[in-house]
Protein backbone atom coordinates (compact mmCIF):
# COMPACT_ATOMS: atom_id res chain seq x y z
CA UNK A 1 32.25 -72.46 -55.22
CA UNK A 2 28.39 -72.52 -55.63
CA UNK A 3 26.32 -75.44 -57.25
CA UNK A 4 22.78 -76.20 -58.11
CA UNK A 5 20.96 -78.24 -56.76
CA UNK A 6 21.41 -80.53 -59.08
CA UNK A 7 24.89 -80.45 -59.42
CA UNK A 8 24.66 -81.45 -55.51
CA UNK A 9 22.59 -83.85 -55.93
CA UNK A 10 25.01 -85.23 -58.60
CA UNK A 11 28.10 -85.38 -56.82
CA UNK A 12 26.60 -86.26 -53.52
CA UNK A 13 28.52 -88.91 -51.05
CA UNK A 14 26.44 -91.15 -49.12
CA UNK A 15 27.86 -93.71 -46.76
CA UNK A 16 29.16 -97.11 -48.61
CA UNK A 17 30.30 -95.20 -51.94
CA UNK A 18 33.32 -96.11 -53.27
CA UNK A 19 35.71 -93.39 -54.42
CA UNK A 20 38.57 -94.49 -57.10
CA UNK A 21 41.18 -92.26 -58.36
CA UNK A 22 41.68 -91.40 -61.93
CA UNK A 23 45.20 -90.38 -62.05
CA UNK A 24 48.29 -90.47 -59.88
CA UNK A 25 47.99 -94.36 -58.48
CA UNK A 26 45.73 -95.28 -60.46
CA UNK A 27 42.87 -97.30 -59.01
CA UNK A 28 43.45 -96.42 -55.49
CA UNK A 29 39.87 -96.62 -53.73
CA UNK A 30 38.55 -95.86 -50.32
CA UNK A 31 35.19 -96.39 -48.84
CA UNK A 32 33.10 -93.29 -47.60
CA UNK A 33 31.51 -93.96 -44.06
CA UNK A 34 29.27 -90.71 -43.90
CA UNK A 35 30.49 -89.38 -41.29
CA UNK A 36 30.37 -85.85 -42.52
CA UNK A 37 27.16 -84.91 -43.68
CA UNK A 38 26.32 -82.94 -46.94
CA UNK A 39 29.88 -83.95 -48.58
CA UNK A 40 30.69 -83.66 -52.55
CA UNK A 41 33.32 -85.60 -54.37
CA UNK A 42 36.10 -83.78 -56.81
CA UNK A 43 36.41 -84.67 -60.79
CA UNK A 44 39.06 -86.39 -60.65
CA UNK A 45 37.71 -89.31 -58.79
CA UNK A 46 35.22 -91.48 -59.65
CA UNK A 47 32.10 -92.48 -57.56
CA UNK A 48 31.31 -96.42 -57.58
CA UNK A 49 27.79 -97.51 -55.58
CA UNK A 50 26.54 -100.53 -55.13
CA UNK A 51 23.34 -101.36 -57.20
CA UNK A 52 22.35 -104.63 -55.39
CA UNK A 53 22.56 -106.11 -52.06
CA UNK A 54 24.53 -108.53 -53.52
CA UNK A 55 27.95 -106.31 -53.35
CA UNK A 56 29.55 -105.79 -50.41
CA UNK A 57 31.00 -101.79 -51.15
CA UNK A 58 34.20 -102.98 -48.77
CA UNK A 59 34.99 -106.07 -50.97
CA UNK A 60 35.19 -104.35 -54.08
CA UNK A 61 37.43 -101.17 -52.40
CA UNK A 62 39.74 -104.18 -51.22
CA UNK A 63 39.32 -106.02 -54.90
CA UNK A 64 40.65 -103.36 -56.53
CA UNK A 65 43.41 -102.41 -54.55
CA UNK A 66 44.54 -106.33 -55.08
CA UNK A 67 43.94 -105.88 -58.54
CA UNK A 68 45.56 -102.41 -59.16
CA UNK A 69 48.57 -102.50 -57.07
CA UNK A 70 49.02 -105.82 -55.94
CA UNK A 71 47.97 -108.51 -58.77
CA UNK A 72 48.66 -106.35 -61.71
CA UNK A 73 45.29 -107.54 -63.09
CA UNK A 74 44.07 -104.13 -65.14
CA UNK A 75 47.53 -103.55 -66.52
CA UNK A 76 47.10 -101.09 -69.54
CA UNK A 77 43.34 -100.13 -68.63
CA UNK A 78 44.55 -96.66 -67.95
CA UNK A 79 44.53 -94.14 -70.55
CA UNK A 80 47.92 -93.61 -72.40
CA UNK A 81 48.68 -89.50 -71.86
CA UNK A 82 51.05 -87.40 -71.05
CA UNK A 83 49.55 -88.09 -67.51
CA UNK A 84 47.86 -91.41 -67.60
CA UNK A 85 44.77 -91.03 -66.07
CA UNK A 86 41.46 -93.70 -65.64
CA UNK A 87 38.44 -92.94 -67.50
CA UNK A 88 35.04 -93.79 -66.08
CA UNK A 89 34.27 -96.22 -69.52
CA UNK A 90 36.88 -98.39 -68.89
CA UNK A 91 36.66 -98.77 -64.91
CA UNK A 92 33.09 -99.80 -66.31
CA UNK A 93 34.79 -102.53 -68.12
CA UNK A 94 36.55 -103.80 -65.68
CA UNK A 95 35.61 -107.36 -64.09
CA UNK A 96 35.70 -107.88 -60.84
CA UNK A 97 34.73 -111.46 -58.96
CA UNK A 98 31.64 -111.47 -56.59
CA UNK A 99 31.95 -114.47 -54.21
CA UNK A 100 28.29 -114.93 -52.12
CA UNK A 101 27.58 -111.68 -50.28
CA UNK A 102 28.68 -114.15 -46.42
CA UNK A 103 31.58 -114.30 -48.34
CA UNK A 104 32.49 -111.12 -49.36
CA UNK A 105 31.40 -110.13 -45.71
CA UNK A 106 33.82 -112.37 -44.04
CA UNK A 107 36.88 -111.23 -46.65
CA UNK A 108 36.15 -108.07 -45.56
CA UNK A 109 36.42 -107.86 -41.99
CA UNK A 110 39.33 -110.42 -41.83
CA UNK A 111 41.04 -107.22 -43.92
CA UNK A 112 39.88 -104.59 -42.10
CA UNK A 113 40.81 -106.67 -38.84
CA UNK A 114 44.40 -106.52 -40.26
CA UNK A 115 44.28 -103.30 -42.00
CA UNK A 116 43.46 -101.77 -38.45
CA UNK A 117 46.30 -103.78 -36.70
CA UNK A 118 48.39 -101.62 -39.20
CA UNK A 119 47.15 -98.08 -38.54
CA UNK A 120 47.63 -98.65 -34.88
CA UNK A 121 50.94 -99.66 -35.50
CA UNK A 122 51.36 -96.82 -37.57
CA UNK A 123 50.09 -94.28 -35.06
CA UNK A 124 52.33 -95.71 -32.56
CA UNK A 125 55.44 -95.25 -34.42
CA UNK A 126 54.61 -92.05 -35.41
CA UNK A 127 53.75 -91.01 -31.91
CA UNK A 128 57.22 -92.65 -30.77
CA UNK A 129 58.80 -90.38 -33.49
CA UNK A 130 57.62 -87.06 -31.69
CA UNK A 131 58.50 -88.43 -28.10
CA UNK A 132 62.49 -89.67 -29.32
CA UNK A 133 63.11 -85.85 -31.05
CA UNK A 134 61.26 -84.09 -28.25
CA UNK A 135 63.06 -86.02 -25.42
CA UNK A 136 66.78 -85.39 -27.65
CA UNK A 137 65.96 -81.63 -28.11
CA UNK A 138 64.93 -81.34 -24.09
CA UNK A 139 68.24 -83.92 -23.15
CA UNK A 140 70.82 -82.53 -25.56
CA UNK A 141 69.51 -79.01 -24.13
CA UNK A 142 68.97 -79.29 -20.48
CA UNK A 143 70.61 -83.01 -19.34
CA UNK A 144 69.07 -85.20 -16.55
CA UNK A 145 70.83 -83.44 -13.42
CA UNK A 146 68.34 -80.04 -13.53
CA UNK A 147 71.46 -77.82 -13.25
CA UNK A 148 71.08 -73.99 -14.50
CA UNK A 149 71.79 -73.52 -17.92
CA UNK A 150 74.57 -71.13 -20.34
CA UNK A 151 74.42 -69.69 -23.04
CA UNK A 152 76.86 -71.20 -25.77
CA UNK A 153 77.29 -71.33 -29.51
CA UNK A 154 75.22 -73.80 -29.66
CA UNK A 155 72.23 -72.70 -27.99
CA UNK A 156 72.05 -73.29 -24.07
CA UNK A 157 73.33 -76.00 -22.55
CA UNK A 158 74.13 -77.31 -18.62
CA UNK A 159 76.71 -74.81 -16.93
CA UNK A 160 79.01 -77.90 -16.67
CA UNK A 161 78.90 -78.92 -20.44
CA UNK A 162 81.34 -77.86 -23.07
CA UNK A 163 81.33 -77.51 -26.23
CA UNK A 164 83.58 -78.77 -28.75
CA UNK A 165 84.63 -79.67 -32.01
CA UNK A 166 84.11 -83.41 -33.78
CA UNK A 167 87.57 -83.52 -34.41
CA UNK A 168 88.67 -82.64 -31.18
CA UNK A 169 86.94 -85.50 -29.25
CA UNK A 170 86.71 -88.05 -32.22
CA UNK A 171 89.38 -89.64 -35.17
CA UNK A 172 87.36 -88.65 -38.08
CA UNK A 173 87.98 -90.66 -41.55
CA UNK A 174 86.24 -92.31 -44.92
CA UNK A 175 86.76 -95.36 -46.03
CA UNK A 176 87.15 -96.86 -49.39
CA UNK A 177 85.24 -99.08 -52.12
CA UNK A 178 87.10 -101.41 -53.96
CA UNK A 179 86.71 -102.07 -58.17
CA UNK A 180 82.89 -103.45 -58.20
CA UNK A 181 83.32 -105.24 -60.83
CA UNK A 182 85.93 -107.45 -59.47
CA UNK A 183 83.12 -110.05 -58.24
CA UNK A 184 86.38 -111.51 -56.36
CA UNK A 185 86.07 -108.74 -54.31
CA UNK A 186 82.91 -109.00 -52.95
CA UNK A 187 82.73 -112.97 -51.90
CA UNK A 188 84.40 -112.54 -48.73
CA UNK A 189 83.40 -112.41 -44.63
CA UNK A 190 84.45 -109.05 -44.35
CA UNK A 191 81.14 -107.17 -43.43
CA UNK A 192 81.11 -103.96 -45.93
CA UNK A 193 79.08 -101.16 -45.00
CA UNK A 194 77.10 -99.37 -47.66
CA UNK A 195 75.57 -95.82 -47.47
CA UNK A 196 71.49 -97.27 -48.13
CA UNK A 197 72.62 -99.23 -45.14
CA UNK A 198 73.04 -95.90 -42.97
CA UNK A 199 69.78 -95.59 -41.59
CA UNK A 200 69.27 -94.14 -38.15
CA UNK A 201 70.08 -97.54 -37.08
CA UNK A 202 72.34 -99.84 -35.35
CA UNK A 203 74.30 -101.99 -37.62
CA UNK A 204 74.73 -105.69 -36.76
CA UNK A 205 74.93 -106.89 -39.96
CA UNK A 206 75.29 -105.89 -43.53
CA UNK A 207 74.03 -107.20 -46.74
CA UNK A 208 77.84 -107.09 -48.81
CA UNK A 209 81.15 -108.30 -47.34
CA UNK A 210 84.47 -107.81 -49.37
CA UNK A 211 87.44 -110.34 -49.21
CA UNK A 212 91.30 -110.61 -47.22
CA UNK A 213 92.47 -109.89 -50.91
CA UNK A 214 90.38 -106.63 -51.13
CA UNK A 215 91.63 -105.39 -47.80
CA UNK A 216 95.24 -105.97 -48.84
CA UNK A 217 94.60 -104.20 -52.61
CA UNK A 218 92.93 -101.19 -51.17
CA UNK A 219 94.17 -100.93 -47.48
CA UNK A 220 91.00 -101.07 -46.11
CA UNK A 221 90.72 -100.22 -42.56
CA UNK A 222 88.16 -102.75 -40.56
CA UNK A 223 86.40 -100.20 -37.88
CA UNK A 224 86.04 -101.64 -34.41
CA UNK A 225 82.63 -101.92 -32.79
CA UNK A 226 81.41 -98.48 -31.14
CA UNK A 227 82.63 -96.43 -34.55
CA UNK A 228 79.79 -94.02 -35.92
CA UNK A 229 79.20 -93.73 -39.37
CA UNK A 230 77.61 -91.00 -41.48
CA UNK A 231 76.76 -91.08 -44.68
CA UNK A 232 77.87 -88.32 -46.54
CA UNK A 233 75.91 -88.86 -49.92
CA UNK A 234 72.83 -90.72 -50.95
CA UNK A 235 70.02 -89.79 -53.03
CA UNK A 236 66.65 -88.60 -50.91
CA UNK A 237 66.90 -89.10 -47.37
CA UNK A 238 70.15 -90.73 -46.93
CA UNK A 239 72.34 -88.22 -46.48
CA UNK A 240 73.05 -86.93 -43.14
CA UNK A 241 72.01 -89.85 -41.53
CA UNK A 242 74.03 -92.37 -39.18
CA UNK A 243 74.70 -95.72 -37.66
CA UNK A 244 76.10 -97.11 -35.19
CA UNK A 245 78.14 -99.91 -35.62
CA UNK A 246 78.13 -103.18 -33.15
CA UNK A 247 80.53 -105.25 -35.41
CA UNK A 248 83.87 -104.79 -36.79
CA UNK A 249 83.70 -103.90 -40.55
CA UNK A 250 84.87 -101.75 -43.15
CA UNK A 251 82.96 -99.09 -45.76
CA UNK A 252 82.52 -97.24 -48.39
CA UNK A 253 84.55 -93.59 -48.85
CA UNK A 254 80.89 -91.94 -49.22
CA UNK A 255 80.67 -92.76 -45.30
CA UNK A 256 82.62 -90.62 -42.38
CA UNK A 257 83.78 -92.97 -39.75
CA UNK A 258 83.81 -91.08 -36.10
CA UNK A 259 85.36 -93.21 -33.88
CA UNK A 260 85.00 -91.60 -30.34
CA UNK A 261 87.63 -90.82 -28.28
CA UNK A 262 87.69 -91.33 -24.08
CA UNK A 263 85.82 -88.05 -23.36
CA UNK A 264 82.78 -89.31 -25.81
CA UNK A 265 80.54 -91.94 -25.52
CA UNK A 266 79.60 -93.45 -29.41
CA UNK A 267 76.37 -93.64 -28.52
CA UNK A 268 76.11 -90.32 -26.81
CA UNK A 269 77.45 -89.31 -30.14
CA UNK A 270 75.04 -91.36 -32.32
CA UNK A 271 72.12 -89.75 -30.67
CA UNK A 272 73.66 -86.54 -30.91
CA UNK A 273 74.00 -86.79 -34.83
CA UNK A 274 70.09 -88.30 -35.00
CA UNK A 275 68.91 -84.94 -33.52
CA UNK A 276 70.69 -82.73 -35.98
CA UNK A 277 70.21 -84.75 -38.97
CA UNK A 278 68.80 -81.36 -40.57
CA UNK A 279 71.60 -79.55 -39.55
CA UNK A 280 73.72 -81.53 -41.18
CA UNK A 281 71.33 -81.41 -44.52
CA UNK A 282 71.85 -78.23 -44.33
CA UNK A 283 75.84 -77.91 -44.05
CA UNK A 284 75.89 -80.57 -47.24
CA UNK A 285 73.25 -77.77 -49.14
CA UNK A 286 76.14 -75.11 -49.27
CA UNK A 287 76.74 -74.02 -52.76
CA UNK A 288 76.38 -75.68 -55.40
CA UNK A 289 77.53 -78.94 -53.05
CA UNK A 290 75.04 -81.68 -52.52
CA UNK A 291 76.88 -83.72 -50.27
CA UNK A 292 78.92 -83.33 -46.46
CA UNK A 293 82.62 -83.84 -46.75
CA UNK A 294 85.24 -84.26 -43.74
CA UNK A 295 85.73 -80.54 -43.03
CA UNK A 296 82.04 -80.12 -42.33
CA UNK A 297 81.70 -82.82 -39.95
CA UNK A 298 85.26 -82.42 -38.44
CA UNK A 299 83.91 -79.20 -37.42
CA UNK A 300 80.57 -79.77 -36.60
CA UNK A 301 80.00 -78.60 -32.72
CA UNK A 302 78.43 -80.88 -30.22
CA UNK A 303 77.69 -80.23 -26.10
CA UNK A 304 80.13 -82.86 -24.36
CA UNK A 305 79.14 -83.20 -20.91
CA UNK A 306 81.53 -85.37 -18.37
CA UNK A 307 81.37 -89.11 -19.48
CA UNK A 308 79.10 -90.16 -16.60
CA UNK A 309 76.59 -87.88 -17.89
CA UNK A 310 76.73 -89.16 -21.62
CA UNK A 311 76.12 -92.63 -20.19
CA UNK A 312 72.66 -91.17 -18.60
CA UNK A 313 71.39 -89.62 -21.15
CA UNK A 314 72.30 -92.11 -24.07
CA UNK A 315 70.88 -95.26 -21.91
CA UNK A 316 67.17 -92.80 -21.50
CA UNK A 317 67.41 -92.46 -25.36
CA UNK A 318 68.43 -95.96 -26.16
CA UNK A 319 65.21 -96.84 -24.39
CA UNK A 320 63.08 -94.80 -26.31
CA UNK A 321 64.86 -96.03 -29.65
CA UNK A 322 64.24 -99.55 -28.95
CA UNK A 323 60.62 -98.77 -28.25
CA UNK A 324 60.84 -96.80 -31.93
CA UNK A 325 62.43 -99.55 -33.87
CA UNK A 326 60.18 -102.25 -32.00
CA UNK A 327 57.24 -101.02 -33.37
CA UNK A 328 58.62 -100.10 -37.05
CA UNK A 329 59.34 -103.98 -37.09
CA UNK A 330 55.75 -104.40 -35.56
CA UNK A 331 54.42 -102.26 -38.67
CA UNK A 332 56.39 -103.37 -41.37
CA UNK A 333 54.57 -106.76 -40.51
CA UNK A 334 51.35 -105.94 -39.70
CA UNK A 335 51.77 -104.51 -43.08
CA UNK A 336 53.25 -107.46 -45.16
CA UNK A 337 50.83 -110.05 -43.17
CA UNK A 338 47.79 -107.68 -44.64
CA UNK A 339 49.21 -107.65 -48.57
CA UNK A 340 50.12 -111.55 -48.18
CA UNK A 341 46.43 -111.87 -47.02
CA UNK A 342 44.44 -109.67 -49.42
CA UNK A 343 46.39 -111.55 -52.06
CA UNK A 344 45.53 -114.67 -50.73
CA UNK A 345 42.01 -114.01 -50.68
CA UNK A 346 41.40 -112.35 -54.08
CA UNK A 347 42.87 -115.49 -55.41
CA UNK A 348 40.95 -117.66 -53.65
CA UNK A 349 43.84 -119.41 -52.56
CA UNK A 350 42.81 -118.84 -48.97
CA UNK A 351 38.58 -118.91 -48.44
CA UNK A 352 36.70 -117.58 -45.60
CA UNK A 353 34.05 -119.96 -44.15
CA UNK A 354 30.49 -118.68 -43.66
CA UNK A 355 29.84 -118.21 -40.31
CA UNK A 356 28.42 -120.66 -38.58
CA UNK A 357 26.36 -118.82 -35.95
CA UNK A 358 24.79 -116.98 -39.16
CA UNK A 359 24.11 -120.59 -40.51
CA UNK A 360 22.45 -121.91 -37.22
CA UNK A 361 20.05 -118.99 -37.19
CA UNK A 362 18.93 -119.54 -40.65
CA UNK A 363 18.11 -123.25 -40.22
């Protein structure tokens, strides 16, 4: 698209504008650093710049964010559409607090300290994301042993793998959910596995536990530790995903319980299921069916190689799982220490002092 040179001029970025969106999530706002030349913003964002040197372009990009999506400050500000959107009068209207410039200065880079703790966090975990499928794809393909490979149903595999059935390695079941609303039910010490709980994870503990007198009613059967479960419904992502469990407990009959038998390693197994997560999207797609069911995963095909084997390549993958889920944990509090701070801050219930090097220089 061509413009005049006024029309550049117009829409023309330099470095400490403030961009703010207009629709979608409303108020979001990012800082432009300039760090590709001759660049023009779209319409449906609006360009904030600073008129004085007493703004600080990073404090207000961090202001509204608290305000927007944190604080609920500018509730109803937006316009009321059929998409709500943010005109440029009323982000106009909008008041925003400026502390002295030293200390919008200091709020600022304790945020951006934090915010930056976060996005390496984030980088790590996704970079561990790429490594754990690339290193199941090579392992579930090739082993650790570097023996010549055959050609199978499943794609190649190590010349002394098989391949073979769920069912015919595994007892393959569902379990059941008693009445919900008998509250009785669902005050016991039984743990009680739900399908949101299914999450590429290893289950220690759960979040519901049903009673003895549930158990009895229902004939719920409490799964041993090393039992694999797969959720077989679930609305987005849930689906197709599995657990595996380190305590005895029961679970809902949206969840296939695999428990393995003495030629398959759980864990093996677990791993297994991770790397063909869509796969098994896929096999709960058929149809008009949104949703796996026993048949599909009784039949599912997986490479069994001799226990020994399983053991090697389940302890490299454990590895590189614990590394994954370390720094998840790592990000999901890098992330919660940086809202709890910018929330703190904008409220002035936590103030940053001038700095005092700053201060000697002046006097």
């Amino acid at each position: 698209m061509d413009f005049d040179a006024d029309e550049v001029a117009r829409l023309a970025l330099k470095p400490g504008d403030l961009l703010v969106c207009e629709g979608g999530e409303i108020g979001r706002a990012a800082l432009w650093n300039g760090n590709v030349e001759n660049c023009l913003y779209q319409n449906h964002l609006h360009r904030l710049r600073a008129m004085s040197a007493d703004v600080v372009p990073a404090f207000v990009m961090y202001w509204l964010q608290a305000a927007f999506l944190h604080l609920a400050l500018y509730g109803g500000v937006g316009n009321r559409t059929t998409i709500p959107n943010l005109s440029g009068a009323r982000l106009k209207q909008l008041a925003i607090p400026l502390p002295p410039v030293s200390e919008q200065a200091g709020i600022t880079t304790v945020l951006s300290m934090l915010q930056q703790a976060a996005i390496v966090e984030e980088r790590i975990v996704a970079a561990l994301k790429e490594l754990k499928a690339a290193a199941m794809a090579k392992l579930f393909r090739e082993g650790l042993r570097g023996e010549p490979l055959k050609d199978t149903e499943i794609g190649e595999i190590p010349r002394r793998w098989g391949v073979r059935h769920l069912a015919d390695v595994a007892r393959v079941s569902t379990g059941t959910t008693p009445a919900t609303d008998r509250a009785d039910y669902y005050n016991g010490t039984i743990p009680f596995v739900k399908t949101a709980e299914i999450n590429d994870n290893i289950l220690a503990a759960t979040k519901s536990a049903v009673s003895e007198e549930a158990v009895r009613q229902y004939g719920l059967k409490i799964y041993p530790p090393g039992s694999v479960l797969l959720a077989m419904y679930g609305q987005g992502k849930t689906r197709a995903r599995s657990s595996y469990l380190a305590i005895a407990a029961t679970t809902s009959q949206n969840t296939a319980v695999i428990q393995p038998g003495t030629a398959l390693d759980g864990q093996f197994l677990w791993h297994y299921l991770l790397s063909q997560y869509d796969v098994l999207r896929s096999l709960g797609n058929l149809g008009h069916l949104s949703h796996l069911n026993l048949g599909y995963v009784k039949r599912l095909r997986l490479p069994v190689p001799p226990v020994q084997e399983q053991i090697e390549v389940r302890d490299a993958l454990t590895i590189l799982h614990a590394r994954y889920e370390l720094h998840c944990r790592h990000l999901t509090l890098a992330a919660s220490v940086f809202t709890s701070m910018l929330q703190l801050l904008m409220t002035g219930r936590v103030r940053v002092r001038p700095n005092l090097e700053s201060i000697r220089n002046a006097c």
